[in-house]
N, C-alpha and C. Protein backbone atom coordinates (compact mmCIF):
# COMPACT_ATOMS: atom_id res chain seq x y z
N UNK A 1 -17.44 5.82 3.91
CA UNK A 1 -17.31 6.70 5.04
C UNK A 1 -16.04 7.54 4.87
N UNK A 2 -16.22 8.91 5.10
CA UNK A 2 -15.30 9.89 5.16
C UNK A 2 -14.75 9.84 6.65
N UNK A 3 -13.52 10.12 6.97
CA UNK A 3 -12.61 10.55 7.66
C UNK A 3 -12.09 11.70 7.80
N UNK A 4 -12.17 12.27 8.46
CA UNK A 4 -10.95 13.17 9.10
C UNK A 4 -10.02 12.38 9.97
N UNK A 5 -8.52 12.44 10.06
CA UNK A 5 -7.58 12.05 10.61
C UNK A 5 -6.20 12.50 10.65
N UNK A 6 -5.71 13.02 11.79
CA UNK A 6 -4.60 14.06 11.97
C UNK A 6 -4.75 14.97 11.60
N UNK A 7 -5.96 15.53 11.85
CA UNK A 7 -6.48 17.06 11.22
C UNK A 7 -6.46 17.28 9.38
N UNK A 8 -6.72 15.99 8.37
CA UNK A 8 -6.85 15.83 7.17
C UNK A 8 -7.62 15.18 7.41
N UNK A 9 -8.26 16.01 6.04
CA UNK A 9 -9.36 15.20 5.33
C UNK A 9 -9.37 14.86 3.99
N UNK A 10 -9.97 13.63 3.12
CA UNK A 10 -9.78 13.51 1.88
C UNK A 10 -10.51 14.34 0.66
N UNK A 11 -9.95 14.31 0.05
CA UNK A 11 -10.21 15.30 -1.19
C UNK A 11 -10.44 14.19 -2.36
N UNK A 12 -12.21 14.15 -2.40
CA UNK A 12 -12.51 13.32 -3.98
C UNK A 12 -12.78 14.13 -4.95
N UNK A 13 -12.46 13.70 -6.68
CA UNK A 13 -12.22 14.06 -7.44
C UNK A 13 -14.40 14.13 -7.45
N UNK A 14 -14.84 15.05 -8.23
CA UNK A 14 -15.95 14.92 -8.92
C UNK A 14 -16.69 13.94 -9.47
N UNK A 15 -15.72 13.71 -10.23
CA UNK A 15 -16.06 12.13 -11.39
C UNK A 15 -15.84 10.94 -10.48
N UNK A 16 -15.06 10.85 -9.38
CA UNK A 16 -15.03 9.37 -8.66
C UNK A 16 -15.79 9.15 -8.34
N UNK A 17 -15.68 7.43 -8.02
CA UNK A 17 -17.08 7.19 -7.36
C UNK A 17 -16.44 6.13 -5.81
N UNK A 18 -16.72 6.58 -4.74
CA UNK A 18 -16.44 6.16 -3.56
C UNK A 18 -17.92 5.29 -2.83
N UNK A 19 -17.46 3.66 -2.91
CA UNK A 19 -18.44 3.03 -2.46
C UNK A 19 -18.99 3.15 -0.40
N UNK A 20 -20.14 3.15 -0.40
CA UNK A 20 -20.71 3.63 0.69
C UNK A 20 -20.05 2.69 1.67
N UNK A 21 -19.86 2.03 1.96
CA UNK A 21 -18.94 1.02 2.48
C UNK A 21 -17.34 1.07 2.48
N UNK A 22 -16.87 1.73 1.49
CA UNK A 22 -15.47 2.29 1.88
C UNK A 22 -15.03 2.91 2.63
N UNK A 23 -14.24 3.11 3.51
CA UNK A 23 -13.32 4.04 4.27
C UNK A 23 -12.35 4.94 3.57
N UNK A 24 -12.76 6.23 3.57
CA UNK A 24 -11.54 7.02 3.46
C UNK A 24 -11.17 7.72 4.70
N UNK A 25 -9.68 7.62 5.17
CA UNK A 25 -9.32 8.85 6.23
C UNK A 25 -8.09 8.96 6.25
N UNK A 26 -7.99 10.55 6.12
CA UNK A 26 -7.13 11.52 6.19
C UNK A 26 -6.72 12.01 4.88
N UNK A 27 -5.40 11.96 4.98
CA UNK A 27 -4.68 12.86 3.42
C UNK A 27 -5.10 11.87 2.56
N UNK A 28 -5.88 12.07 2.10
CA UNK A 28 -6.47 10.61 0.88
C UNK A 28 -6.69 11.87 -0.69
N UNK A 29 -6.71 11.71 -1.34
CA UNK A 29 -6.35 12.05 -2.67
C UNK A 29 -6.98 11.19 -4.22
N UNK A 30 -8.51 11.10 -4.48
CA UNK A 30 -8.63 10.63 -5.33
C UNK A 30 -9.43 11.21 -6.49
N UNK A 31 -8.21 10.57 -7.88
CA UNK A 31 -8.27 11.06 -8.93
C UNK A 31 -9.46 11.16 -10.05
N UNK A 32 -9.96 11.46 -10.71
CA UNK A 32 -11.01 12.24 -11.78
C UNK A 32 -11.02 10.41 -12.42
N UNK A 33 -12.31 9.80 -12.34
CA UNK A 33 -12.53 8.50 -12.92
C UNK A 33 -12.31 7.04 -12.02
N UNK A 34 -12.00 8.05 -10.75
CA UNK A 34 -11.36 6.80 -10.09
C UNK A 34 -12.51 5.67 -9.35
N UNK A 35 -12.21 4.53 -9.19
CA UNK A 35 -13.52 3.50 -8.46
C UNK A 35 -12.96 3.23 -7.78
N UNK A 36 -13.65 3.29 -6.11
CA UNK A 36 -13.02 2.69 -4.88
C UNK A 36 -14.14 1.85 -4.57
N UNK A 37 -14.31 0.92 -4.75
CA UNK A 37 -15.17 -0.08 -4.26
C UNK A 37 -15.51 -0.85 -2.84
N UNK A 38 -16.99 -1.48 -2.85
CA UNK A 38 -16.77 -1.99 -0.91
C UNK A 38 -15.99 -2.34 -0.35
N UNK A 39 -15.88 -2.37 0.90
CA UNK A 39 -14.82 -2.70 1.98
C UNK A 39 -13.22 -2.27 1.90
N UNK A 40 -13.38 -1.24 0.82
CA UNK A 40 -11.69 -0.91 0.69
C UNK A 40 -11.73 0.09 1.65
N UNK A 41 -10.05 0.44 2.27
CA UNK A 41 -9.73 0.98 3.33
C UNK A 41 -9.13 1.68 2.58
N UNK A 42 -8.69 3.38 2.51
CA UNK A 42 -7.23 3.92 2.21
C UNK A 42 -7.17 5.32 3.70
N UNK A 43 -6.44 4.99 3.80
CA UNK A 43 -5.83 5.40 4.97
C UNK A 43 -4.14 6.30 4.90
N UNK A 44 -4.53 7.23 5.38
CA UNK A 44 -3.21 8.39 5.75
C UNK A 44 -3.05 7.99 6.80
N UNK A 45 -1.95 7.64 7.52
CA UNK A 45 -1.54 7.35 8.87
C UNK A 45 -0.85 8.91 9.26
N UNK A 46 0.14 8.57 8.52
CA UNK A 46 1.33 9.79 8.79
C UNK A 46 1.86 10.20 7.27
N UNK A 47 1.24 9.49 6.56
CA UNK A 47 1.89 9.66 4.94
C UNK A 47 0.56 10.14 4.13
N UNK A 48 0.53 10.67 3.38
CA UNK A 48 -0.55 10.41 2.40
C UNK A 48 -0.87 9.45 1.51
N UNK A 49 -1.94 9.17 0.91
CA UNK A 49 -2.71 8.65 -0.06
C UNK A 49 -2.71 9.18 -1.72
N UNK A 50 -2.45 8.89 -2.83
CA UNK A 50 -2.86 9.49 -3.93
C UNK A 50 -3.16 8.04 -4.65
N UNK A 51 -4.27 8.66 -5.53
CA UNK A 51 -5.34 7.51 -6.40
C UNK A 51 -5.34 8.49 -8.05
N UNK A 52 -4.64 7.49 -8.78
CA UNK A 52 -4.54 8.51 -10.00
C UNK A 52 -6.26 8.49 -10.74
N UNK A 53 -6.13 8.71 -12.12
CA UNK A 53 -7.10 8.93 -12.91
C UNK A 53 -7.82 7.69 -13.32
N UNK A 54 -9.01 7.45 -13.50
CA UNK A 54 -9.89 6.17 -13.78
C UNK A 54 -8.70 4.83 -13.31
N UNK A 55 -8.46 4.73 -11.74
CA UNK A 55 -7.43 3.72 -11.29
C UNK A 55 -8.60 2.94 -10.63
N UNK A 56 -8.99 1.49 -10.67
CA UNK A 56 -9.56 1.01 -10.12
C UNK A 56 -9.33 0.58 -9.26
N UNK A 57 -9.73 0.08 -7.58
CA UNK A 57 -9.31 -0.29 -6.14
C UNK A 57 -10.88 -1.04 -5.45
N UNK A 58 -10.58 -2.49 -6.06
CA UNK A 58 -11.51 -3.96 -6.08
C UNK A 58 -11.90 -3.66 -4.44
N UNK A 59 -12.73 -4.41 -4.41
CA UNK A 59 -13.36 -4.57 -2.49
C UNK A 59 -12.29 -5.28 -2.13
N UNK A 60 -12.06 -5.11 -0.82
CA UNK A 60 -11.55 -5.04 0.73
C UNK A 60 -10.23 -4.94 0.37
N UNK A 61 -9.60 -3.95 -0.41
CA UNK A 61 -8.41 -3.46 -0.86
C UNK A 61 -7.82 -2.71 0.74
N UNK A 62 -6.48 -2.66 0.95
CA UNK A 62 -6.04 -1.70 1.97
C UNK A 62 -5.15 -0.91 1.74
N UNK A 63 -5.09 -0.01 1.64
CA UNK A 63 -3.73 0.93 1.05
C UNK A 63 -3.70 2.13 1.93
N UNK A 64 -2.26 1.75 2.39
CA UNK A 64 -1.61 2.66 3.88
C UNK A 64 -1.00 3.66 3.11
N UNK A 65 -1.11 4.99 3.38
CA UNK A 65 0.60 5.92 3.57
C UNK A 65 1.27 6.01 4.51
N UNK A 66 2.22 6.00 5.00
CA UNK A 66 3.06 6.14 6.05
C UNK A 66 4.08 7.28 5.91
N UNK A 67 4.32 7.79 7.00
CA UNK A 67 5.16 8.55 7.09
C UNK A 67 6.51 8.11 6.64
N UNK A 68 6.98 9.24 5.51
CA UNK A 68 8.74 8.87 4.27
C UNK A 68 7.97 7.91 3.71
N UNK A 69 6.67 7.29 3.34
CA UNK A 69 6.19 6.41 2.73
C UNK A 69 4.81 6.27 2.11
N UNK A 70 4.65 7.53 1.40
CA UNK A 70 3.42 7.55 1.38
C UNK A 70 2.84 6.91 0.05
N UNK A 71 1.29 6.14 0.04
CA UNK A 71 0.82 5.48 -0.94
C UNK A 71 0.68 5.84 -1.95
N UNK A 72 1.53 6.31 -3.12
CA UNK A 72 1.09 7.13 -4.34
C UNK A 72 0.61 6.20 -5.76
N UNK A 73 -0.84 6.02 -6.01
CA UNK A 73 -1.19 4.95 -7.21
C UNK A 73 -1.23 5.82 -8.64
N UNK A 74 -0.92 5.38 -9.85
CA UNK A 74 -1.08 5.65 -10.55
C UNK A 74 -2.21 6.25 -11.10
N UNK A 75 -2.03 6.34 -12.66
CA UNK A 75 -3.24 6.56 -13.31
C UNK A 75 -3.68 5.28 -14.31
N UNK A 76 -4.99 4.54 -14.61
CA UNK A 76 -5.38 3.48 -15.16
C UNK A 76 -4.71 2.12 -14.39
N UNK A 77 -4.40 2.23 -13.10
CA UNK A 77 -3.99 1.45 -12.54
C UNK A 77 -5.22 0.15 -12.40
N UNK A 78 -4.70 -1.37 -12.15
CA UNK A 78 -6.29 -2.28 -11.39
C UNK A 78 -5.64 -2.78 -10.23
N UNK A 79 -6.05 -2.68 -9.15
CA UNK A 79 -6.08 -3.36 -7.70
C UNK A 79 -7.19 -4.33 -7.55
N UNK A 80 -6.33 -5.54 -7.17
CA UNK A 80 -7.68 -6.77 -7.39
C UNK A 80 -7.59 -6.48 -5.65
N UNK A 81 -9.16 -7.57 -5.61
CA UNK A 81 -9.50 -7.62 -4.19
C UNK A 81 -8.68 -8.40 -3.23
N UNK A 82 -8.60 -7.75 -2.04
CA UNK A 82 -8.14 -8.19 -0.57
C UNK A 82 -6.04 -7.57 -1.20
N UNK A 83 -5.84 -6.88 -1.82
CA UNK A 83 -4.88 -6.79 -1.27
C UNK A 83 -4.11 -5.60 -0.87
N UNK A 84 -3.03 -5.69 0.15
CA UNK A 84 -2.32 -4.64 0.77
C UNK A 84 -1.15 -4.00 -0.35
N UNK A 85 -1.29 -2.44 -0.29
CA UNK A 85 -0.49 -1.99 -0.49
C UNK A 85 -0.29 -0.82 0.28
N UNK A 86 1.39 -0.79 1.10
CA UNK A 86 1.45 -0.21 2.72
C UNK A 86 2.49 0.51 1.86
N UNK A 87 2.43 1.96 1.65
CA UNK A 87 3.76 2.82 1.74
C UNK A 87 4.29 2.49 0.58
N UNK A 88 3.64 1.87 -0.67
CA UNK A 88 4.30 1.46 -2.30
C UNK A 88 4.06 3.24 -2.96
N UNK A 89 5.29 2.55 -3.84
CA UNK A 89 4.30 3.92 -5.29
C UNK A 89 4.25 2.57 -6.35
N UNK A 90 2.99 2.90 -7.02
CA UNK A 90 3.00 2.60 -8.36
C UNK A 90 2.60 3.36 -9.45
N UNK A 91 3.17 2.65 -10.37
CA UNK A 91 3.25 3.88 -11.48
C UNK A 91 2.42 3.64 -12.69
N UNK A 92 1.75 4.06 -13.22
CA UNK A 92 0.68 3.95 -14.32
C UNK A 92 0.86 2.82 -15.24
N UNK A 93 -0.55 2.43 -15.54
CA UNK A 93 -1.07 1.05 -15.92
C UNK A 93 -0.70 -0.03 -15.51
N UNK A 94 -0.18 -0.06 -14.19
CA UNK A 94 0.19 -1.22 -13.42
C UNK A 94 -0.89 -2.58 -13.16
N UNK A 95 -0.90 -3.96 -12.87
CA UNK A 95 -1.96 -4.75 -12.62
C UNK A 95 -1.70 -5.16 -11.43
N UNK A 96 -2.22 -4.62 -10.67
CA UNK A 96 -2.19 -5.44 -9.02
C UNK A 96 -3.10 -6.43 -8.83
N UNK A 97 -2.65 -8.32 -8.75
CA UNK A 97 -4.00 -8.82 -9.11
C UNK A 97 -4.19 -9.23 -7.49
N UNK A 98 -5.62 -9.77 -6.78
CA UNK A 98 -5.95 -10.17 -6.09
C UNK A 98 -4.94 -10.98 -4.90
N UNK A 99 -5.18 -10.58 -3.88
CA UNK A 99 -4.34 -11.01 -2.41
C UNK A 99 -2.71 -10.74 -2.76
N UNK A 100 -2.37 -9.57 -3.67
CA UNK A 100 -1.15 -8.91 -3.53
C UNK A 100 -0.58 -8.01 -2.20
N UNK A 101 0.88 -8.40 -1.86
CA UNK A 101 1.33 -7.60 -0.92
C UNK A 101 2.49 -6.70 -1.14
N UNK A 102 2.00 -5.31 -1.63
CA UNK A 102 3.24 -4.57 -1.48
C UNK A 102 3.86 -3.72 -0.38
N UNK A 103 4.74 -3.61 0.18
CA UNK A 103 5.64 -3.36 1.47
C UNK A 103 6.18 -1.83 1.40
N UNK A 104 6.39 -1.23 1.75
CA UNK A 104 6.87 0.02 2.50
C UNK A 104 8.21 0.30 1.64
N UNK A 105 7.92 1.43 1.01
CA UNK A 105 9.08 1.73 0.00
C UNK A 105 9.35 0.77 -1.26
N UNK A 106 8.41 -0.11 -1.71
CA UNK A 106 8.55 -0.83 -2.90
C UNK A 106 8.10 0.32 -4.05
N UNK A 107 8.38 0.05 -4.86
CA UNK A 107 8.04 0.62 -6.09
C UNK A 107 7.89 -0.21 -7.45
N UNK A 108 6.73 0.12 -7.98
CA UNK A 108 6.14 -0.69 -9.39
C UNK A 108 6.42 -0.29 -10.27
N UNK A 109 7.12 -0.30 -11.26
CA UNK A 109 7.03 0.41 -12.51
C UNK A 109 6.33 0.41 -13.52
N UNK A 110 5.96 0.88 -14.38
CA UNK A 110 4.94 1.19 -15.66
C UNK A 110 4.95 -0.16 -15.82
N UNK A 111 3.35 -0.37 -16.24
CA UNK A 111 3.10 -1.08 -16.67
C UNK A 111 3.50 -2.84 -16.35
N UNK A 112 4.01 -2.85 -14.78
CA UNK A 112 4.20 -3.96 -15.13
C UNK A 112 3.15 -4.61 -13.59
N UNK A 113 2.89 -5.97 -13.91
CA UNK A 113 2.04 -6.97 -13.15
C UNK A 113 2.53 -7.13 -11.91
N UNK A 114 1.71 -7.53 -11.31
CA UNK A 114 1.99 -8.32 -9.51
C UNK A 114 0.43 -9.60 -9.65
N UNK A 115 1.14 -10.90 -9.97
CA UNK A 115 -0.23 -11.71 -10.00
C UNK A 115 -1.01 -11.94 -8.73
N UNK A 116 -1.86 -12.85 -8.92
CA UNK A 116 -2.68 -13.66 -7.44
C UNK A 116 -1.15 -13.74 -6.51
N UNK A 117 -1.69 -13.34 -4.98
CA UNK A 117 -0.64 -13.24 -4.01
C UNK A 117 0.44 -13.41 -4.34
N UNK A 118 0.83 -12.45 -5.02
CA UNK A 118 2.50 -11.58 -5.35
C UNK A 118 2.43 -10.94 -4.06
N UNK A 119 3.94 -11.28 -3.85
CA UNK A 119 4.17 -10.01 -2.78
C UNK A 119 6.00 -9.27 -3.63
N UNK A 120 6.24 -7.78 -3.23
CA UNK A 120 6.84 -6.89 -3.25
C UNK A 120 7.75 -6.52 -2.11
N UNK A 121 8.56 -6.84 -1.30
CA UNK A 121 8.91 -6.83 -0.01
C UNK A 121 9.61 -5.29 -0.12
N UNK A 122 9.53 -4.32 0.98
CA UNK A 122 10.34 -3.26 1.77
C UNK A 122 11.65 -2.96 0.55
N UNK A 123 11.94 -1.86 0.56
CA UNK A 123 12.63 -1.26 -0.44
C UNK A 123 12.84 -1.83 -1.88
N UNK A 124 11.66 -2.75 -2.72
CA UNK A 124 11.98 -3.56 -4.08
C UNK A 124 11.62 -2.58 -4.73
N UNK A 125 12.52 -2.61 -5.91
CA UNK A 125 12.00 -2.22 -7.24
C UNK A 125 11.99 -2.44 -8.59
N UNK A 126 10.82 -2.82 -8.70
CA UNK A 126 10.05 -3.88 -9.76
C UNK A 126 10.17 -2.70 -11.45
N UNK A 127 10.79 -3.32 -12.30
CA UNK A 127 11.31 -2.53 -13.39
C UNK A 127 9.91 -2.71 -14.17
N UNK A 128 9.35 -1.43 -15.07
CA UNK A 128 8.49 -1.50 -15.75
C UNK A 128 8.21 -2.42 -16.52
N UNK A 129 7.10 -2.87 -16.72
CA UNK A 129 6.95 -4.38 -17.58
C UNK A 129 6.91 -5.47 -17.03
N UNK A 130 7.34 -5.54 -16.04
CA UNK A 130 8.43 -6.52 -15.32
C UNK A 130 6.77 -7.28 -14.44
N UNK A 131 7.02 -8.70 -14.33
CA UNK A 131 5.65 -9.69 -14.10
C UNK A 131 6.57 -10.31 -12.99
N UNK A 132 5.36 -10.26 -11.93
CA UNK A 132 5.65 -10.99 -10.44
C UNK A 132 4.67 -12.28 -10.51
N UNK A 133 5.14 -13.56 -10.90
CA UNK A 133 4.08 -14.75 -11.72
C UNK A 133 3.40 -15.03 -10.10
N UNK A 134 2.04 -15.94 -10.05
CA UNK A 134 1.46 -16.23 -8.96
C UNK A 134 1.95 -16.51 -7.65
N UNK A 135 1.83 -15.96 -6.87
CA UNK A 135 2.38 -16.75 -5.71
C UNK A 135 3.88 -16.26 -5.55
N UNK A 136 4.93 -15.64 -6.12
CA UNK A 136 6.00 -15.32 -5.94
C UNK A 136 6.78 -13.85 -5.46
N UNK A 137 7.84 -13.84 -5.25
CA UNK A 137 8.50 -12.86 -4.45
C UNK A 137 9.25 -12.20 -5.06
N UNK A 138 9.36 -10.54 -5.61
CA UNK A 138 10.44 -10.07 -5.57
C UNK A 138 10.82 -9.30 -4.50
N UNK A 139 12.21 -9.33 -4.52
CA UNK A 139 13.16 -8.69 -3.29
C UNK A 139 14.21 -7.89 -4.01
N UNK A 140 14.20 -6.94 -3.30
CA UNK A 140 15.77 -5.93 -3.54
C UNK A 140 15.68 -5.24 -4.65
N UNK A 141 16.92 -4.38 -4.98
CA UNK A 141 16.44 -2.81 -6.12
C UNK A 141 18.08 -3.34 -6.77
N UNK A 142 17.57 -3.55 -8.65
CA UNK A 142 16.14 -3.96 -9.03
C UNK A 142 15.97 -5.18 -8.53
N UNK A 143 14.92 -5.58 -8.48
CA UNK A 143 14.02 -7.01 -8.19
C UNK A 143 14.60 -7.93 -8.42
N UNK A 144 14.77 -9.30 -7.56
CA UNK A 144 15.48 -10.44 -8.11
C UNK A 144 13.85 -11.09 -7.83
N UNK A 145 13.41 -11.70 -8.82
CA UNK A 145 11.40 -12.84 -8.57
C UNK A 145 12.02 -14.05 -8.79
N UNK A 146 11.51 -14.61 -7.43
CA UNK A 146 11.71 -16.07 -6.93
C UNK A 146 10.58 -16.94 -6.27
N UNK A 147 10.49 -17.79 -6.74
CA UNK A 147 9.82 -18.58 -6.09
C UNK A 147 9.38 -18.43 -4.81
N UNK A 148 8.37 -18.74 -4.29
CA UNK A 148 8.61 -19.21 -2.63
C UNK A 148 9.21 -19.79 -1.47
N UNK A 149 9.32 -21.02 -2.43
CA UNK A 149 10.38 -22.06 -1.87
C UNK A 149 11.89 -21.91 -1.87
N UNK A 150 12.47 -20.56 -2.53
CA UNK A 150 13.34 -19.92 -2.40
C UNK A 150 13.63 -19.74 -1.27
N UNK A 151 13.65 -19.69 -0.34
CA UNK A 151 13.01 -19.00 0.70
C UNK A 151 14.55 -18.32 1.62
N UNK A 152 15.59 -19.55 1.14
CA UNK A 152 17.19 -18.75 1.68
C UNK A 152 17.44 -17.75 0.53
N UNK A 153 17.30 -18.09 -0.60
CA UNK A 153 17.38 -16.78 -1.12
C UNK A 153 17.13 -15.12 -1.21
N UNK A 154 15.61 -15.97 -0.83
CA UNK A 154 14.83 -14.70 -0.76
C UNK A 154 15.50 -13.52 0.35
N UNK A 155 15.79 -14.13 1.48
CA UNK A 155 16.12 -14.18 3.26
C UNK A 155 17.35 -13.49 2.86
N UNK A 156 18.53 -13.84 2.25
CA UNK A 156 19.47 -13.47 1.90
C UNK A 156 19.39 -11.89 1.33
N UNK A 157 18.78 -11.50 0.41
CA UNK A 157 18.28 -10.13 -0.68
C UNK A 157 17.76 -9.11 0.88
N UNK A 158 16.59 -10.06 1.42
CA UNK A 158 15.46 -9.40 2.17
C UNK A 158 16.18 -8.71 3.78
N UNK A 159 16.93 -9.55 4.26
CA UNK A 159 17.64 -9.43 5.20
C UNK A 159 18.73 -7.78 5.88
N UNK A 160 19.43 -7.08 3.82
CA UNK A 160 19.69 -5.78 4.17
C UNK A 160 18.97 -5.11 3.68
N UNK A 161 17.92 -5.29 3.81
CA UNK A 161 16.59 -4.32 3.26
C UNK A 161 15.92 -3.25 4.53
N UNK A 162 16.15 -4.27 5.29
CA UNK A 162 15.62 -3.18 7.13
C UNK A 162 14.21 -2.87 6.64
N UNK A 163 14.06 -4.03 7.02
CA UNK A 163 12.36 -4.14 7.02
C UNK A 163 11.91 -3.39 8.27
N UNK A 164 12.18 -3.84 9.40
CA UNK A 164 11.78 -3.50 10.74
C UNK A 164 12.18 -1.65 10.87
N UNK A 165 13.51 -1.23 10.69
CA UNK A 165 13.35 0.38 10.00
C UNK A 165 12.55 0.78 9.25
N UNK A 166 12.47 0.24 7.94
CA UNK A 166 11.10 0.66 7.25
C UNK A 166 9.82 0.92 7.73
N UNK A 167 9.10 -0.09 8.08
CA UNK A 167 8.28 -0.30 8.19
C UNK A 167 8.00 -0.01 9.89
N UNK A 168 8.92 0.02 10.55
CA UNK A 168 7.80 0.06 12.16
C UNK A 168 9.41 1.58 12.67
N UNK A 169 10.11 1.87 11.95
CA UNK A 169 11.37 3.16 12.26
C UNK A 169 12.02 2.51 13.33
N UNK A 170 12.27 1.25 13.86
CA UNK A 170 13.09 0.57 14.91
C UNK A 170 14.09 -0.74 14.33
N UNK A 171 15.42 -0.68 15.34
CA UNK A 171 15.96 -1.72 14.90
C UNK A 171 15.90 -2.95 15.12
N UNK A 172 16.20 -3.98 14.53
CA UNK A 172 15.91 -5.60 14.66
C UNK A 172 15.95 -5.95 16.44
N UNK A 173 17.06 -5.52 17.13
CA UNK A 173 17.22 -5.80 18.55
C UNK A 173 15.84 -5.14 19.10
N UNK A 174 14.47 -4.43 18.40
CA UNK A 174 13.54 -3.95 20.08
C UNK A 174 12.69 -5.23 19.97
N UNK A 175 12.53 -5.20 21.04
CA UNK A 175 11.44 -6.15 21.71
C UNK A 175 10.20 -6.38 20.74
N UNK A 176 9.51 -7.43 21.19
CA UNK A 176 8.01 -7.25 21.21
C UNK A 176 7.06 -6.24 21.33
N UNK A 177 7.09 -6.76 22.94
CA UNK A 177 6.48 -5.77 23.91
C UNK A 177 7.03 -3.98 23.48
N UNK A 178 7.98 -3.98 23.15
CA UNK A 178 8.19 -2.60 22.79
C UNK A 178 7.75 -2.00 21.75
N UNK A 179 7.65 -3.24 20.93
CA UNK A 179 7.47 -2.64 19.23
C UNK A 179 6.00 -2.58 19.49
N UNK A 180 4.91 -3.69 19.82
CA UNK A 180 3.60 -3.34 19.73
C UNK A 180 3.25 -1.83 20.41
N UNK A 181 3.78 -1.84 21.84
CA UNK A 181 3.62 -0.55 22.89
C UNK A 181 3.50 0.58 21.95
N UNK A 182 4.49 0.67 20.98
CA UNK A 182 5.05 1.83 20.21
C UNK A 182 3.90 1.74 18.87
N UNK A 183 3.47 0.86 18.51
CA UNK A 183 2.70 0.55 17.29
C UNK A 183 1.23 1.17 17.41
N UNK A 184 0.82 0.83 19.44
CA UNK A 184 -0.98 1.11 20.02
C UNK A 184 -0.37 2.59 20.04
N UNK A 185 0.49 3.36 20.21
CA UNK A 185 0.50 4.81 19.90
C UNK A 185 0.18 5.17 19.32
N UNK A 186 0.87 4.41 18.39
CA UNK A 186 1.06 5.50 16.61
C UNK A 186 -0.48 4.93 16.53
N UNK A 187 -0.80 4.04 16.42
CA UNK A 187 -2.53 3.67 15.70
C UNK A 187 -3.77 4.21 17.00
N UNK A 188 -3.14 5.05 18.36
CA UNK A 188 -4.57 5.43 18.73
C UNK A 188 -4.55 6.80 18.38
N UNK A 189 -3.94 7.35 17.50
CA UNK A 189 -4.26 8.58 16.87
C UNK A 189 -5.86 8.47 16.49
N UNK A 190 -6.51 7.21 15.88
CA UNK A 190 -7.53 6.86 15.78
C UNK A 190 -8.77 7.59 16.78
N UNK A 191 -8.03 7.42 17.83
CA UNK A 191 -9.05 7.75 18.67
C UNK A 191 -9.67 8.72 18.53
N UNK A 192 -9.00 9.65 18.07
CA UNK A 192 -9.74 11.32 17.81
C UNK A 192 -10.33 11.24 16.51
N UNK A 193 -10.28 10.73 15.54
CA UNK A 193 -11.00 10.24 14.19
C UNK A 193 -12.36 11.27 13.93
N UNK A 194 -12.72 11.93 13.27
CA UNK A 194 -13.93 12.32 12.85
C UNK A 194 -14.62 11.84 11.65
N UNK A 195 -15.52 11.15 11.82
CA UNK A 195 -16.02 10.96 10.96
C UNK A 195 -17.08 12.21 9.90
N UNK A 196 -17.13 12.22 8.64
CA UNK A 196 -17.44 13.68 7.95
C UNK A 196 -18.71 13.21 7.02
N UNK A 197 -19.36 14.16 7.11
CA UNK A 197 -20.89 14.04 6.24
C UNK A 197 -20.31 13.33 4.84
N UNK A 198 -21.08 12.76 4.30
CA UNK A 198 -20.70 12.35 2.50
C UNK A 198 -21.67 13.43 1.29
């Protein structure tokens, strides 16, 4: 399904192939070879979308742009299934494997891995080559990859990163109630949504 959203619409390459079951909406951007497969979401909020050249994006993939954050994927990139990438760039021949989470202003470099549920936290940057092993965390620019059970460590790196700036533009002191209030805004832009012939 095509989208219109915030008065954009996506622009597919010829040669892609966009599964009938996918969602595209808004500034979405995909490249000459590219496969978006079922249940994947890519979504322009306030940022754009770009999908490089023959980059593959597995079923129920989600990949946000955000506004100062927009989703830019490589070219020959693989995105395994179910995972988020919100406001990353990555950069060509990257391996994103299955239930990966990359965060808002992370960045991937050439060629390098994110295994089974890797996550990437809010401003990291992961040096080309560079392998995020199963299950583990890098934090901070460049990347320190730690364990899980790290977890003061991690907290320590993650902590002047301003996740909550990043990712939602508010500081650690707002509320709940304030931050969601502010969140059903920004996401009922939805409401006006057009959906567009295929």
């Amino acid at each position: 399904m095509f989208v219109r959203h915030r008065d954009h619409e996506p622009s597919i390459h010829a040669t892609a192939y966009v599964a009938p079951s996918a969602v595209i909406a808004g500034d979405v951007r995909i490249g000459a070879g590219a496969r978006i497969l079922h249940g994947a979401v890519l979504t322009a909020e306030d940022g754009a979308v770009t999908i490089g050249e023959n980059t593959i994006v597995m079923e129920h993939v989600l990949i946000r742009g955000r506004g100062g954050h927009p989703a830019m994927i490589g070219s020959s990139v693989m995105i395994g299934p179910h995972t988020h990438v919100n406001g990353a760039v990555v950069e060509d021949e990257v391996f994103i494997a299955t239930g990966a989470s990359l965060f808002p202003g992370s960045r991937i470099g050439r060629g390098a891995e994110v295994r089974i549920n890797g996550v990437v936290q809010v401003n990291t940057t992961l040096a080309p080559g560079a392998v995020v092993p199963i299950g583990w965390v890098a934090v901070g620019s460049p990347a320190s990859i730690l364990p899980p059970e790290r977890h003061e460590e991690i907290w320590a790196i993650q902590r002047d990163l301003d996740f909550t700036g990043t990712v939602y533009g508010v500081g650690r002191d707002v509320s709940m109630p304030e931050l969601m209030q502010a969140q059903s805004d920004y996401y009922g832009a939805h409401a006006s949504d057009q959906p567009l012939e295929s």
